[in-house]
PDB file of N, CA and C in Angstrom:
ATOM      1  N   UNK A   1      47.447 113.099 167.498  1.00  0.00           N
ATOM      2  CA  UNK A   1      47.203 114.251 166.658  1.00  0.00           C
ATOM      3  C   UNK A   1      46.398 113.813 165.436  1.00  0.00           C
ATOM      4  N   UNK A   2      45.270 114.727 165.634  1.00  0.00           N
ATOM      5  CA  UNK A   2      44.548 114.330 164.195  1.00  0.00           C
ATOM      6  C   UNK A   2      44.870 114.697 162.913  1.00  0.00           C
ATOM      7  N   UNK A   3      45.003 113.991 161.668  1.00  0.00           N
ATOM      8  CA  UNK A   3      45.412 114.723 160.158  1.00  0.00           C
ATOM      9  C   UNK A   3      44.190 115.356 159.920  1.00  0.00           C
ATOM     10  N   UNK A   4      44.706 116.590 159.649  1.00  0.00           N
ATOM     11  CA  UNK A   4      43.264 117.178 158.789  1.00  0.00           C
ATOM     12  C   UNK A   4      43.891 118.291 157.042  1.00  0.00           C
ATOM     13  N   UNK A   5      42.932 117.821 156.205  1.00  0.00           N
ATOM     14  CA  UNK A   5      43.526 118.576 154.914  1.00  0.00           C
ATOM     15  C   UNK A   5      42.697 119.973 154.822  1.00  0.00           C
ATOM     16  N   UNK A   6      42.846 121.016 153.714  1.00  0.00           N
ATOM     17  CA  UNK A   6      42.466 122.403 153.617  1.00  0.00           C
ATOM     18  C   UNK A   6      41.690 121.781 152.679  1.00  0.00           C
ATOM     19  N   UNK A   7      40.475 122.283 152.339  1.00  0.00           N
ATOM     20  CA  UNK A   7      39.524 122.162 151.027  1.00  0.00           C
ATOM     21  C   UNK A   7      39.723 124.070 150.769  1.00  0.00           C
ATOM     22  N   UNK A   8      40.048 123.980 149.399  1.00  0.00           N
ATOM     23  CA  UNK A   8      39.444 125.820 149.275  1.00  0.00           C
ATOM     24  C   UNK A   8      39.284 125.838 147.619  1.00  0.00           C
ATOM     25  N   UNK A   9      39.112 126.680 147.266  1.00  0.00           N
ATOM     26  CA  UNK A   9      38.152 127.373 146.138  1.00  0.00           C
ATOM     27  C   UNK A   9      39.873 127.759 145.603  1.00  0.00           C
ATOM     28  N   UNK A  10      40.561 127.344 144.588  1.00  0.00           N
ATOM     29  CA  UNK A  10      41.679 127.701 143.817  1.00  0.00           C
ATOM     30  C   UNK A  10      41.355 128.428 142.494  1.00  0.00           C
ATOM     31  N   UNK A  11      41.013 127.814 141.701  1.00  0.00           N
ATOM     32  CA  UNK A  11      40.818 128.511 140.547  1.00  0.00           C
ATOM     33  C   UNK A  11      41.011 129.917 140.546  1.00  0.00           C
ATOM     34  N   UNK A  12      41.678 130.103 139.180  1.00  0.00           N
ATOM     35  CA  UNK A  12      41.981 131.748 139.125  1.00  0.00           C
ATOM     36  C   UNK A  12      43.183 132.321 139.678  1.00  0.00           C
ATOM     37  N   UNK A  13      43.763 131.365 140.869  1.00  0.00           N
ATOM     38  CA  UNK A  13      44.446 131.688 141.660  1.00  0.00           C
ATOM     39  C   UNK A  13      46.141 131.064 141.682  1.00  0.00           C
ATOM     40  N   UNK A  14      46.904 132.140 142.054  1.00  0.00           N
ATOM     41  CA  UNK A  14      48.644 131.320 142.102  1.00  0.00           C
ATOM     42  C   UNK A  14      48.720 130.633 142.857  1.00  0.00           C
ATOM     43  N   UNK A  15      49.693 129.747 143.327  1.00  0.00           N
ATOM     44  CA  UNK A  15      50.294 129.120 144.010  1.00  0.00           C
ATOM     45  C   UNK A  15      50.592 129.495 145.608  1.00  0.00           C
ATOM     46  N   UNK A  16      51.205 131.189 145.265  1.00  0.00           N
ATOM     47  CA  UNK A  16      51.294 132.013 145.987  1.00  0.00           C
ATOM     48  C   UNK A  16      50.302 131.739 147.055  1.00  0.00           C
ATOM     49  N   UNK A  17      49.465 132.830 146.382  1.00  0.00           N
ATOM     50  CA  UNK A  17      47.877 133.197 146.711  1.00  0.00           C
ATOM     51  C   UNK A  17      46.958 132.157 147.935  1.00  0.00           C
ATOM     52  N   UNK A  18      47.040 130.735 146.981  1.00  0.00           N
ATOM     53  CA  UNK A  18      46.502 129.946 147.703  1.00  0.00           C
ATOM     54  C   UNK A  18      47.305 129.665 148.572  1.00  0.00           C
ATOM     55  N   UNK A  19      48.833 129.287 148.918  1.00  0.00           N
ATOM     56  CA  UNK A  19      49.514 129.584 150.237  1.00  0.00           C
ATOM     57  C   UNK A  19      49.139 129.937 150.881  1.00  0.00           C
ATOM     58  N   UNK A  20      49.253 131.792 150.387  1.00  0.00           N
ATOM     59  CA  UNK A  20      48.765 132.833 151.548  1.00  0.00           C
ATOM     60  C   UNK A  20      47.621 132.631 152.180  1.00  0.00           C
ATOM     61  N   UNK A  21      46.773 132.313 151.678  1.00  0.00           N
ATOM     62  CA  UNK A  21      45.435 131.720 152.128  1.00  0.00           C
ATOM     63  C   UNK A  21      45.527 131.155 153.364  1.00  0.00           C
ATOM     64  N   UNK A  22      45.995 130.125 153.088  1.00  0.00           N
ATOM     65  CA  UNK A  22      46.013 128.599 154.247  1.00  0.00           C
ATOM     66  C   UNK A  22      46.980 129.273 155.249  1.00  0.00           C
ATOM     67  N   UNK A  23      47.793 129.656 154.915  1.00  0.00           N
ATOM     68  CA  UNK A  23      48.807 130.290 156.192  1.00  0.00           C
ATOM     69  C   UNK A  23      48.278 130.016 157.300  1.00  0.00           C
ATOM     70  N   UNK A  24      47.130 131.428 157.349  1.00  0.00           N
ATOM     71  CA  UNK A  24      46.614 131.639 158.499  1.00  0.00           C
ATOM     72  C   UNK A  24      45.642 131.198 159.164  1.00  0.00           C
ATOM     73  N   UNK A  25      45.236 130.026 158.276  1.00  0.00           N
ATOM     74  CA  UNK A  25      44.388 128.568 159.146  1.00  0.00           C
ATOM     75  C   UNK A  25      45.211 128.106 159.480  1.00  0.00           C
ATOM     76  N   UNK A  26      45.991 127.460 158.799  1.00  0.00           N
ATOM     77  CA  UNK A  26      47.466 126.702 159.995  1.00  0.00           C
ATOM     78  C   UNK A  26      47.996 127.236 160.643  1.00  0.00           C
ATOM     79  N   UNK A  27      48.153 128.918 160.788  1.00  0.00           N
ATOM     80  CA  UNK A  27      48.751 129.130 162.377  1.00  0.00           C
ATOM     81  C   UNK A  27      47.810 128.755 163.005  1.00  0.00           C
ATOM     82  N   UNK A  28      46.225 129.049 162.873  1.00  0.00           N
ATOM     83  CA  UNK A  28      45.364 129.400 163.884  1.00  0.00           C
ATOM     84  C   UNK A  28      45.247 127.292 164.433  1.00  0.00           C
ATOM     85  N   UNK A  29      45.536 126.713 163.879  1.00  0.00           N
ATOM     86  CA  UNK A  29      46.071 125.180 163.758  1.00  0.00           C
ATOM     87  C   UNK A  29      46.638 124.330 164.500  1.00  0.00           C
ATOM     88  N   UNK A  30      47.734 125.473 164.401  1.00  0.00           N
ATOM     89  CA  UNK A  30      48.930 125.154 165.475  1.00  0.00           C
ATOM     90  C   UNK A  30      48.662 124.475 166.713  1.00  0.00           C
ATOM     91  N   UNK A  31      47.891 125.044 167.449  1.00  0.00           N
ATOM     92  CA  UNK A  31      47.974 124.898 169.197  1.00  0.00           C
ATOM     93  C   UNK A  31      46.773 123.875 169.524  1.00  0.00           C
ATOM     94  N   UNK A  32      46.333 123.273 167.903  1.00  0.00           N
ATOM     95  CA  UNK A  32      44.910 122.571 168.259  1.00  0.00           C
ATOM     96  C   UNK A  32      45.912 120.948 168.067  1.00  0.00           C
ATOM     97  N   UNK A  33      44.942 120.012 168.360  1.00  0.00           N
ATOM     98  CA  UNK A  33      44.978 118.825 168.282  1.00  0.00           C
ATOM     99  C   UNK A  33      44.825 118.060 166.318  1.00  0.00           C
ATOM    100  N   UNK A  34      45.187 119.115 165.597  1.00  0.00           N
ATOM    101  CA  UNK A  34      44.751 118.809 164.196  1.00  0.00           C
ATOM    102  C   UNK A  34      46.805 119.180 163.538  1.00  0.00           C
ATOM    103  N   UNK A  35      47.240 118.407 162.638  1.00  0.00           N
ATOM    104  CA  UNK A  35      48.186 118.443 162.084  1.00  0.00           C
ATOM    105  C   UNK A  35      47.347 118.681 160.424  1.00  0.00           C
ATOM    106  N   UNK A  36      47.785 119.795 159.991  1.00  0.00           N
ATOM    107  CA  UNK A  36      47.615 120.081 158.958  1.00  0.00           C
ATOM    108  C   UNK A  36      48.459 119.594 157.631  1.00  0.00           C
ATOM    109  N   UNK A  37      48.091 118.837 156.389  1.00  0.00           N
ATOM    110  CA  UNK A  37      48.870 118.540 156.133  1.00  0.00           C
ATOM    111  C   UNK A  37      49.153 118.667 154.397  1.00  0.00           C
ATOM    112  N   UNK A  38      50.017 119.132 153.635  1.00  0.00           N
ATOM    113  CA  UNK A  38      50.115 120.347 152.593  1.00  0.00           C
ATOM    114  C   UNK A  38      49.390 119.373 151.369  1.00  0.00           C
ATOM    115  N   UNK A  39      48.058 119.768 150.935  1.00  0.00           N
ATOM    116  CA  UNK A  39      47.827 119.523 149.484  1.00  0.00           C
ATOM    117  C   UNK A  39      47.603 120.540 148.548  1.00  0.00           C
ATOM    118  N   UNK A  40      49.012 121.013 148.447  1.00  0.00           N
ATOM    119  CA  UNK A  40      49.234 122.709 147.537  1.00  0.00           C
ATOM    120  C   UNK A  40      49.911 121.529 146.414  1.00  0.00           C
ATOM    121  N   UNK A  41      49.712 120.879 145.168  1.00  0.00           N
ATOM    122  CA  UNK A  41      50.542 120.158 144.508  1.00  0.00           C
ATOM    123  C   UNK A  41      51.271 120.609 143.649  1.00  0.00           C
ATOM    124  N   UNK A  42      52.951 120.545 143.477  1.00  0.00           N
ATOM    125  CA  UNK A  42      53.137 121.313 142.295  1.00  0.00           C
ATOM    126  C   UNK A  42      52.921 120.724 140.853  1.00  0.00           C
ATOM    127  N   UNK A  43      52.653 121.807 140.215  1.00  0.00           N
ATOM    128  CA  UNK A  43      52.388 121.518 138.826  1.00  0.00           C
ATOM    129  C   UNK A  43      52.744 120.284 138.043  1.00  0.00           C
ATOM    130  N   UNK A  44      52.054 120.033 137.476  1.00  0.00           N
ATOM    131  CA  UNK A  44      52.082 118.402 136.645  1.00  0.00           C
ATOM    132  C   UNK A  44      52.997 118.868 135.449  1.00  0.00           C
ATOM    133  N   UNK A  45      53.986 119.334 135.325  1.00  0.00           N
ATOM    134  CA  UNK A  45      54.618 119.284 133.957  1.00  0.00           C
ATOM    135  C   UNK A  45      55.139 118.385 133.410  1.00  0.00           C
ATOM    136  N   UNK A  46      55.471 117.489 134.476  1.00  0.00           N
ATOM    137  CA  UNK A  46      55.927 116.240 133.797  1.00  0.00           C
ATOM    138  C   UNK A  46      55.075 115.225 133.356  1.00  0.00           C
ATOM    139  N   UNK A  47      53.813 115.526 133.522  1.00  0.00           N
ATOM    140  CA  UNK A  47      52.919 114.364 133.017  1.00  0.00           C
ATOM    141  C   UNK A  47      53.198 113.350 131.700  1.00  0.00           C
ATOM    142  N   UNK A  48      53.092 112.836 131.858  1.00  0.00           N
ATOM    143  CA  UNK A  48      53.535 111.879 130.065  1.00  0.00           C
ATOM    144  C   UNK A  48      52.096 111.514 129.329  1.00  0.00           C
ATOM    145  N   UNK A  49      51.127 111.670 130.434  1.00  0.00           N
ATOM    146  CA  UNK A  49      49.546 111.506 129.425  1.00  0.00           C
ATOM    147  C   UNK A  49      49.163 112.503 128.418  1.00  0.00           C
ATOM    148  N   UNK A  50      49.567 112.523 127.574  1.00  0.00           N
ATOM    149  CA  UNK A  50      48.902 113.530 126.317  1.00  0.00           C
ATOM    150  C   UNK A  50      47.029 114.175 126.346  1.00  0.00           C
ATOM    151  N   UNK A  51      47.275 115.362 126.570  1.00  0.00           N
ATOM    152  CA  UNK A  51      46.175 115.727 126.716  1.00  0.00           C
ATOM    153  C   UNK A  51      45.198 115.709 127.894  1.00  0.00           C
ATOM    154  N   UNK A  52      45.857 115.942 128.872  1.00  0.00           N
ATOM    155  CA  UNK A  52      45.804 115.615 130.303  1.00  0.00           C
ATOM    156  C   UNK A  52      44.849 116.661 131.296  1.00  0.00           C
ATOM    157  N   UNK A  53      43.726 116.005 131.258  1.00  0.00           N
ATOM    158  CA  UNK A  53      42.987 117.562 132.420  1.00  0.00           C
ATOM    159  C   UNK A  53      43.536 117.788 133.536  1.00  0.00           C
ATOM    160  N   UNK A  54      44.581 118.885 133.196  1.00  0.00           N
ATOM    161  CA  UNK A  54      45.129 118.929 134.696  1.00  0.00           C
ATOM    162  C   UNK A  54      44.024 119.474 136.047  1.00  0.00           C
ATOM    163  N   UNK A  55      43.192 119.868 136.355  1.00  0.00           N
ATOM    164  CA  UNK A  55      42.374 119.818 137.247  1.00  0.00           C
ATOM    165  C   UNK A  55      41.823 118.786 137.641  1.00  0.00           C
ATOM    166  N   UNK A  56      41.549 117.737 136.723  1.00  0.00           N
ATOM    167  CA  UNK A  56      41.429 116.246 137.011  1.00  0.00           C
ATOM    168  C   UNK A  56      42.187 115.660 137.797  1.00  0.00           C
ATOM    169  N   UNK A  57      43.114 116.180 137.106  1.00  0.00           N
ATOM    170  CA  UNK A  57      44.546 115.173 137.417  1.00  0.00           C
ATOM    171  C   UNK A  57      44.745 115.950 139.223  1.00  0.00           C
ATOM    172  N   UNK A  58      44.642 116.966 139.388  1.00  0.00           N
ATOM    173  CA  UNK A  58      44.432 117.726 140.756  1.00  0.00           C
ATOM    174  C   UNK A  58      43.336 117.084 142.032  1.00  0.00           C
ATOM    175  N   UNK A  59      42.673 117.177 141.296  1.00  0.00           N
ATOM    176  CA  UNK A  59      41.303 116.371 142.197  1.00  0.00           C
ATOM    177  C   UNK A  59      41.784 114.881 142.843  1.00  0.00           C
ATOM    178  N   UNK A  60      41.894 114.309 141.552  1.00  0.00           N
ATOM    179  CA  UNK A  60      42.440 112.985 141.838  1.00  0.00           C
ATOM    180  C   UNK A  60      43.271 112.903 142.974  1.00  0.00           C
ATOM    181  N   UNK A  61      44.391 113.149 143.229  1.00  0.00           N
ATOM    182  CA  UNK A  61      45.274 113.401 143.770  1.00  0.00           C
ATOM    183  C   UNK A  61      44.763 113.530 145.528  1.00  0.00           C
ATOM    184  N   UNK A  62      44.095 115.226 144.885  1.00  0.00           N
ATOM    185  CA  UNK A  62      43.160 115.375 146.345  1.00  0.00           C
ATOM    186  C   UNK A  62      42.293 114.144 146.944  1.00  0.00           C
ATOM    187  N   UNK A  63      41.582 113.425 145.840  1.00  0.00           N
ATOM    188  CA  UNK A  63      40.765 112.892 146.922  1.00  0.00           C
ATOM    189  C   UNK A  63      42.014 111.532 147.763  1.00  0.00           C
ATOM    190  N   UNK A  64      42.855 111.193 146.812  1.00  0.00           N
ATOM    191  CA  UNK A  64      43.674 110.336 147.399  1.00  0.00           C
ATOM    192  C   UNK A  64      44.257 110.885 149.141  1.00  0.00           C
ATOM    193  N   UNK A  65      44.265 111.869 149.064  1.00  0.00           N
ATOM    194  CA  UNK A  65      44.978 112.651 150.386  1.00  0.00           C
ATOM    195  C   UNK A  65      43.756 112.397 151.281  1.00  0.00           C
ATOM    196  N   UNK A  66      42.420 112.972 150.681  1.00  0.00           N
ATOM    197  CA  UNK A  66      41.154 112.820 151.492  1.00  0.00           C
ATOM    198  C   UNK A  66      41.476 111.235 152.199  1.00  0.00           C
ATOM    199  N   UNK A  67      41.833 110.225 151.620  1.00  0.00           N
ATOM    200  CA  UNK A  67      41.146 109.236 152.040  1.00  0.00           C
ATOM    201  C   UNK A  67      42.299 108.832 152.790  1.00  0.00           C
ATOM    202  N   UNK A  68      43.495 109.570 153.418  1.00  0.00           N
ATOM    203  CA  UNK A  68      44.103 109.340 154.405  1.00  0.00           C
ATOM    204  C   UNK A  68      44.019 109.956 155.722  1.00  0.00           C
ATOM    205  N   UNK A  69      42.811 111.128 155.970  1.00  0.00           N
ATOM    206  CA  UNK A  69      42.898 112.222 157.097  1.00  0.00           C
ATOM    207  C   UNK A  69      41.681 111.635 157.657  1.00  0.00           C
ATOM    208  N   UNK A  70      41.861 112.522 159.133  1.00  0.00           N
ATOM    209  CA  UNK A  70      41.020 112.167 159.846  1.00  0.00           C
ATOM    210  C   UNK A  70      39.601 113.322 159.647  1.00  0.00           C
ATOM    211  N   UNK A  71      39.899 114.270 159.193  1.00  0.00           N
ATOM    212  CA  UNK A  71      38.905 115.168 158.856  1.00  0.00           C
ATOM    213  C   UNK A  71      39.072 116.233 158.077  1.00  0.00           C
ATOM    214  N   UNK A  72      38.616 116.669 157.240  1.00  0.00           N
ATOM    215  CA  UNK A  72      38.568 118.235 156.157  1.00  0.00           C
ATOM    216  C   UNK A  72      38.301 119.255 156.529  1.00  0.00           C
ATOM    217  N   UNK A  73      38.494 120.658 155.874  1.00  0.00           N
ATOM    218  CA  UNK A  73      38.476 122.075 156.698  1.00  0.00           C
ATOM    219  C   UNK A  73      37.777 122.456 155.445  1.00  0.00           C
ATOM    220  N   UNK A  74      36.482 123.126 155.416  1.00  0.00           N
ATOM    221  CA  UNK A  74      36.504 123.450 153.677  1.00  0.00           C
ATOM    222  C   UNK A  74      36.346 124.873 154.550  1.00  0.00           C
ATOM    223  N   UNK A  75      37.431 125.752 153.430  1.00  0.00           N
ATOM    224  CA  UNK A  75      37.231 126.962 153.913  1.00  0.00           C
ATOM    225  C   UNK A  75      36.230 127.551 152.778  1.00  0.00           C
ATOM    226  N   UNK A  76      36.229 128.835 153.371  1.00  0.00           N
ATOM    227  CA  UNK A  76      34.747 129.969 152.694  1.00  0.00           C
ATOM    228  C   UNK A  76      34.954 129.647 151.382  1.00  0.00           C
ATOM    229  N   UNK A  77      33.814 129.783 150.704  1.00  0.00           N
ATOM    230  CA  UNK A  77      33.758 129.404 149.469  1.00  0.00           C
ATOM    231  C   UNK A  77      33.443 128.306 148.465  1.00  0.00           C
ATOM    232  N   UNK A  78      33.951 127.288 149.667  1.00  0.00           N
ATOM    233  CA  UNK A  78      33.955 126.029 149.133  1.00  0.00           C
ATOM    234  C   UNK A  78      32.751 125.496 148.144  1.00  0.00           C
ATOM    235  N   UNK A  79      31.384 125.851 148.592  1.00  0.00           N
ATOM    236  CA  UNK A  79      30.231 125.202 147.442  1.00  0.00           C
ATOM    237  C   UNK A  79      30.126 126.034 146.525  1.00  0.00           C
ATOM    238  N   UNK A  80      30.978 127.163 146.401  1.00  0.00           N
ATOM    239  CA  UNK A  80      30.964 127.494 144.923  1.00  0.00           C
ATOM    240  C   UNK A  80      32.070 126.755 144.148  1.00  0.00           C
ATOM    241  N   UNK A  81      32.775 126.156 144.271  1.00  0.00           N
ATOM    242  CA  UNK A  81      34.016 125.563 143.744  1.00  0.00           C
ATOM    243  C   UNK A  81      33.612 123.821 143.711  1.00  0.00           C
ATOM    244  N   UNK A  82      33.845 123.852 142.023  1.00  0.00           N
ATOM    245  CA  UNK A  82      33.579 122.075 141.335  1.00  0.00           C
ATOM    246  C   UNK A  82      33.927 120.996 142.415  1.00  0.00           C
ATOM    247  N   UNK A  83      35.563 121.530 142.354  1.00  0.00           N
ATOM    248  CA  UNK A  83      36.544 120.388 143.229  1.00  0.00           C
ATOM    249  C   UNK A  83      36.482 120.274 144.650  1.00  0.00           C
ATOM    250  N   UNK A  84      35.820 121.716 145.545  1.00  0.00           N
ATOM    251  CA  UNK A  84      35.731 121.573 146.919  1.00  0.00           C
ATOM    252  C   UNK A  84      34.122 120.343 146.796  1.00  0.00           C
ATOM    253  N   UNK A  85      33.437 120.987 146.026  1.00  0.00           N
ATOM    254  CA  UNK A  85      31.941 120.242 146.365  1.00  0.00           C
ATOM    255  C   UNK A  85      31.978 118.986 146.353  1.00  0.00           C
ATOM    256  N   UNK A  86      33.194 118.288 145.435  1.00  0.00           N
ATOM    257  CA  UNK A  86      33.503 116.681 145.097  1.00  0.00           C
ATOM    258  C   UNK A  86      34.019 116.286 146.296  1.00  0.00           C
ATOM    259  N   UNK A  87      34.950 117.101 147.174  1.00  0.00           N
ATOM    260  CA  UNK A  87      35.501 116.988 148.013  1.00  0.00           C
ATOM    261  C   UNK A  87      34.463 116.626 149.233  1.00  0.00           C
ATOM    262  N   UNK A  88      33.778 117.139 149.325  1.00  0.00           N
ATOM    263  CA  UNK A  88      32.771 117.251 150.332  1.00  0.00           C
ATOM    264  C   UNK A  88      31.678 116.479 150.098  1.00  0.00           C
ATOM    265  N   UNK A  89      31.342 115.819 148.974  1.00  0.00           N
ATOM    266  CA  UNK A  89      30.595 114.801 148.767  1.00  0.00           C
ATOM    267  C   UNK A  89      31.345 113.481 149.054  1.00  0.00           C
ATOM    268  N   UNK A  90      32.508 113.677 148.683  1.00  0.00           N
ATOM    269  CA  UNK A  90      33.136 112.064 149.326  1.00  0.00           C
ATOM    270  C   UNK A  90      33.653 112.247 150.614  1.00  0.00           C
ATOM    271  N   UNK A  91      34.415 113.265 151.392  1.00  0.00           N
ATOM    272  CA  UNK A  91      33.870 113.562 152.719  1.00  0.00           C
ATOM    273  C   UNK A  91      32.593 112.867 153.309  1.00  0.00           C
ATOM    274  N   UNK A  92      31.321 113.748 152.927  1.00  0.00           N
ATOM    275  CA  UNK A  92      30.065 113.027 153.357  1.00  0.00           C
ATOM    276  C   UNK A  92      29.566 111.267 153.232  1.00  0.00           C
ATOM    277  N   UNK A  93      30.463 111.170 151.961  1.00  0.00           N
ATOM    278  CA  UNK A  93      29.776 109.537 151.342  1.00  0.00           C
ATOM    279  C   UNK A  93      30.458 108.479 152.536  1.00  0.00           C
ATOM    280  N   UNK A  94      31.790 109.196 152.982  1.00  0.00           N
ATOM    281  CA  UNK A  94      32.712 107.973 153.258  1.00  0.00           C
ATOM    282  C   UNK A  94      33.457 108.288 154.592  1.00  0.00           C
ATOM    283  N   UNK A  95      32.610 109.430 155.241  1.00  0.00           N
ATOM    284  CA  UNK A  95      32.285 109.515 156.712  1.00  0.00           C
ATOM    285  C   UNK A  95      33.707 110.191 157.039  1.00  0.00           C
ATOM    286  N   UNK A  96      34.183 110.640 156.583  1.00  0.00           N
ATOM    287  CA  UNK A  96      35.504 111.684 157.050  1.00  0.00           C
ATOM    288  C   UNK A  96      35.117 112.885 157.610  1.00  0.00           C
ATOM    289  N   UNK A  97      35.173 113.165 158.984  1.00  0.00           N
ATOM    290  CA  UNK A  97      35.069 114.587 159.923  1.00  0.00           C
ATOM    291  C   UNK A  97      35.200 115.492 159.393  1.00  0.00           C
ATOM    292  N   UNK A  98      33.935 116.747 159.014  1.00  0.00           N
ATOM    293  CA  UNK A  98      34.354 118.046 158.227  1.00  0.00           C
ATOM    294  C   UNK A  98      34.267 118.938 159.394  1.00  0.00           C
ATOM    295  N   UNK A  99      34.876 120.105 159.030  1.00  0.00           N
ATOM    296  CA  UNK A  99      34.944 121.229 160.013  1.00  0.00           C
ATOM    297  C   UNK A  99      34.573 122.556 158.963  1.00  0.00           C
ATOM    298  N   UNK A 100      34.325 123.389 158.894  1.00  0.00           N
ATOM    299  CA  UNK A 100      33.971 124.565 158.339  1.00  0.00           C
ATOM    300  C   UNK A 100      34.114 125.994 158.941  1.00  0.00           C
ATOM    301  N   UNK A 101      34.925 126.623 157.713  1.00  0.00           N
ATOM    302  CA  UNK A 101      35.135 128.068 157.687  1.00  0.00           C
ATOM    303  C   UNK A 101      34.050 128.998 158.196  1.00  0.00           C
ATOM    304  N   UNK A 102      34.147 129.843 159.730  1.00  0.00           N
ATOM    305  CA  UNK A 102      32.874 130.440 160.048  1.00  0.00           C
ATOM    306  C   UNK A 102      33.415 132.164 159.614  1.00  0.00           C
ATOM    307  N   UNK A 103      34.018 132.145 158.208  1.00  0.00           N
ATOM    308  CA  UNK A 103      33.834 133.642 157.646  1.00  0.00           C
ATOM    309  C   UNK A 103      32.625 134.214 157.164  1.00  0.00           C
TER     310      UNK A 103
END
């Protein structure tokens, strides 16, 4: 089974929201040869770095996950969004399998 992570366009958006989102790529998921695997992170409140970009601190994180899968999903939207495009440039740099949203 292959790992594959969600790339999507968050900003603006709850927790919820972006859930609801992914849901229904991971059912549609299910019956394929791809194990989907959750980079919804919860909130950094405990951070102890003073003054902390938490979207930084998000990315980071993400690309760490990136560099354990066998391939990325960037769903719709993605090259309008900072953190999907970073995503997808180190995707591209460092040869990780992308797949793409045909909405």
């Amino acid at each position: 089974m292959k790992k594959v992570m969600i790339s999507q366009p968050m900003r603006g958006k709850s927790e919820q929201e972006i859930r609801d989102e992914r849901e229904a790529l991971v059912n549609n998921l299910k019956n394929s040869d791809y194990d989907v695997i959750d980079t919804v992170f919860p909130d950094f409140k405990n951070i102890e770095v003073q003054n902390a970009n938490k979207p930084l601190l998000y990315l980071a994180k993400s690309i760490e996950y990136l560099a354990t899968v066998d391939c990325v999903y960037f769903m719709d939207g993605w090259e309008n969004a900072r953190g999907c495009r970073i995503e997808h440039q180190c995707a591209v740099d460092y040869g990780v399998s992308i797949l793409y949203d045909l909405a």
